[in-house]
Protein backbone atom coordinates (compact mmCIF):
# COMPACT_ATOMS: atom_id res chain seq x y z
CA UNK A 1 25.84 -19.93 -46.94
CA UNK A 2 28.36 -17.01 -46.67
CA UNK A 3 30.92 -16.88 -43.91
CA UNK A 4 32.16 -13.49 -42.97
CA UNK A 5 31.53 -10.09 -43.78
CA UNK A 6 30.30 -10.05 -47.55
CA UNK A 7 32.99 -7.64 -49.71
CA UNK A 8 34.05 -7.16 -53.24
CA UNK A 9 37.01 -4.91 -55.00
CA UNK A 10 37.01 -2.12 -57.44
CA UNK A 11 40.13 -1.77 -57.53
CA UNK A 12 41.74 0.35 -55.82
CA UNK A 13 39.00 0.02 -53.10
CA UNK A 14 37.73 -2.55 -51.18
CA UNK A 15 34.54 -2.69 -49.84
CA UNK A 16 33.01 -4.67 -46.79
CA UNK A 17 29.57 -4.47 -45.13
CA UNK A 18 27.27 -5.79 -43.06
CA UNK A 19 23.72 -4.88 -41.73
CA UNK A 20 24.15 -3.87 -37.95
CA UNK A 21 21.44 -2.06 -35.43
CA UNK A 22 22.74 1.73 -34.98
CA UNK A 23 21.70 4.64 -33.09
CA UNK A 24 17.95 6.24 -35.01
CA UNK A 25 18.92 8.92 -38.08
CA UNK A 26 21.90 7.13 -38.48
CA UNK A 27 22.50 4.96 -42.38
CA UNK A 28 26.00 4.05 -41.68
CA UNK A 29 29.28 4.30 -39.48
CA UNK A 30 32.32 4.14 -42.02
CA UNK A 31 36.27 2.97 -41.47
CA UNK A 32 38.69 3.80 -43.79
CA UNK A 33 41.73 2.04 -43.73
CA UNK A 34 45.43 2.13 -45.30
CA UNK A 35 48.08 -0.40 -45.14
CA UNK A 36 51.22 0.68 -42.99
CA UNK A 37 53.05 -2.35 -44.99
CA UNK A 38 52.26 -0.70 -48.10
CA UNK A 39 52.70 2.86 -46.78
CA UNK A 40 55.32 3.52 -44.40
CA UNK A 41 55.23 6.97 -43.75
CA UNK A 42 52.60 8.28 -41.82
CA UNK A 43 51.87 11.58 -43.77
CA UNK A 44 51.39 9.23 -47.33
CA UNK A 45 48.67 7.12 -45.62
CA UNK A 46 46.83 10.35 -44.30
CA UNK A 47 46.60 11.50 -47.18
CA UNK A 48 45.03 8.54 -48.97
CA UNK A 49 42.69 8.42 -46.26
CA UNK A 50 41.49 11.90 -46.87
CA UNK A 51 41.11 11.68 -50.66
CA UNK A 52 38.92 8.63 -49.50
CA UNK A 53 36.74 10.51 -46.89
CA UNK A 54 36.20 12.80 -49.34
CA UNK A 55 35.19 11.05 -52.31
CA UNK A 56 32.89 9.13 -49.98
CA UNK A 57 31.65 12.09 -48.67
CA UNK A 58 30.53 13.30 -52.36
CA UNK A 59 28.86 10.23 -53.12
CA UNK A 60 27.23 9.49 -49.72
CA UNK A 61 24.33 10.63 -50.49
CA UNK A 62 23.49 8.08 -53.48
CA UNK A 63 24.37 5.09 -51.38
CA UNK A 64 21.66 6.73 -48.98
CA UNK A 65 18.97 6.27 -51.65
CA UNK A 66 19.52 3.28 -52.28
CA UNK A 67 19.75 1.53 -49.00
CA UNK A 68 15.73 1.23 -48.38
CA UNK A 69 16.36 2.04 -44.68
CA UNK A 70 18.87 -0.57 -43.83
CA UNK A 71 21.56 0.63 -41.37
CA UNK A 72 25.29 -0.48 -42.43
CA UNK A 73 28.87 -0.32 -41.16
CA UNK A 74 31.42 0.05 -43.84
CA UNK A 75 35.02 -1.05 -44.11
CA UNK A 76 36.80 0.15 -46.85
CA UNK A 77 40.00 -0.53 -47.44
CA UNK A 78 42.79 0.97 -50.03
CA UNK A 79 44.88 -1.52 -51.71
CA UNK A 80 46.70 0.14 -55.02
CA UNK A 81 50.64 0.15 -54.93
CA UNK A 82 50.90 4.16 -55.49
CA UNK A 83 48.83 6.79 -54.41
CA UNK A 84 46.14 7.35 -57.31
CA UNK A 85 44.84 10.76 -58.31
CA UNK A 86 41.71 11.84 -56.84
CA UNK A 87 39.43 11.70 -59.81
CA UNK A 88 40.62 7.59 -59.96
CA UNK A 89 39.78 7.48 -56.39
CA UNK A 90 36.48 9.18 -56.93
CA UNK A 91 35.70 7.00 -59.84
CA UNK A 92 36.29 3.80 -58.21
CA UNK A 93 34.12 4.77 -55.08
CA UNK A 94 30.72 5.74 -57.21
CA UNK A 95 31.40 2.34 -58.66
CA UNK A 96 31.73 0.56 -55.41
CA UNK A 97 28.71 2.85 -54.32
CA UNK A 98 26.63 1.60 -57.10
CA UNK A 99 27.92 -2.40 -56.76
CA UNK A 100 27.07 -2.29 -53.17
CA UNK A 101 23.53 -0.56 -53.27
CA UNK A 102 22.83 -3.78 -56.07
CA UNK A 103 24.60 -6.13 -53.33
CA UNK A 104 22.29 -4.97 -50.58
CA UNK A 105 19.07 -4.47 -52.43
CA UNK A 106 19.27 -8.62 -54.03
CA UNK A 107 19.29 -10.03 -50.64
């Protein structure tokens, strides 16, 4: 049996779920998080945090297909030691997208 939130990492991402009861018309509620320890100033994090809302914006939509009408809240969490470009970023979120819909769909 699994204790806690199930998560993996695609590095620089990572991802943790679980199933949770939200409002109707509603797939998922999303929190994006970056590390003040590894990011100090304030305008660096932001802006990691919007290259993140964005790529997950773009790729929504696939994770949305996939879920089978299962209702999730997301946690995902930036780990890499610099800020990456926003085609890495982008990249590393369609993976996660794609490793979580198989993580949800097998259970």
């Amino acid at each position: 049996m699994q204790r806690g939130n199930p998560s993996f990492l695609t590095f620089p991402i990572i991802f943790a779920w679980r199933e949770a009861p939200l409002p109707p018309k509603l797939h998922s509620q999303v929190l994006i998080s970056v590390a003040k320890k590894r990011y100090k100033r304030a305008v660096d994090r932001n802006h990691v945090k919007r290259l993140l809302r964005e790529a997950y914006r773009l790729n929504k939509h696939v994770l949305y297909d996939g879920m089978k009408e299962k209702q999730l809240l997301l946690h995902i969490n930036y780990i890499a030691p610099e800020i990456l470009s926003f085609q890495a970023i982008n990249d590393a979120m369609v993976n996660s997208i794609n490793k979580l819909i198989k993580e949800i769909n097998k259970s």
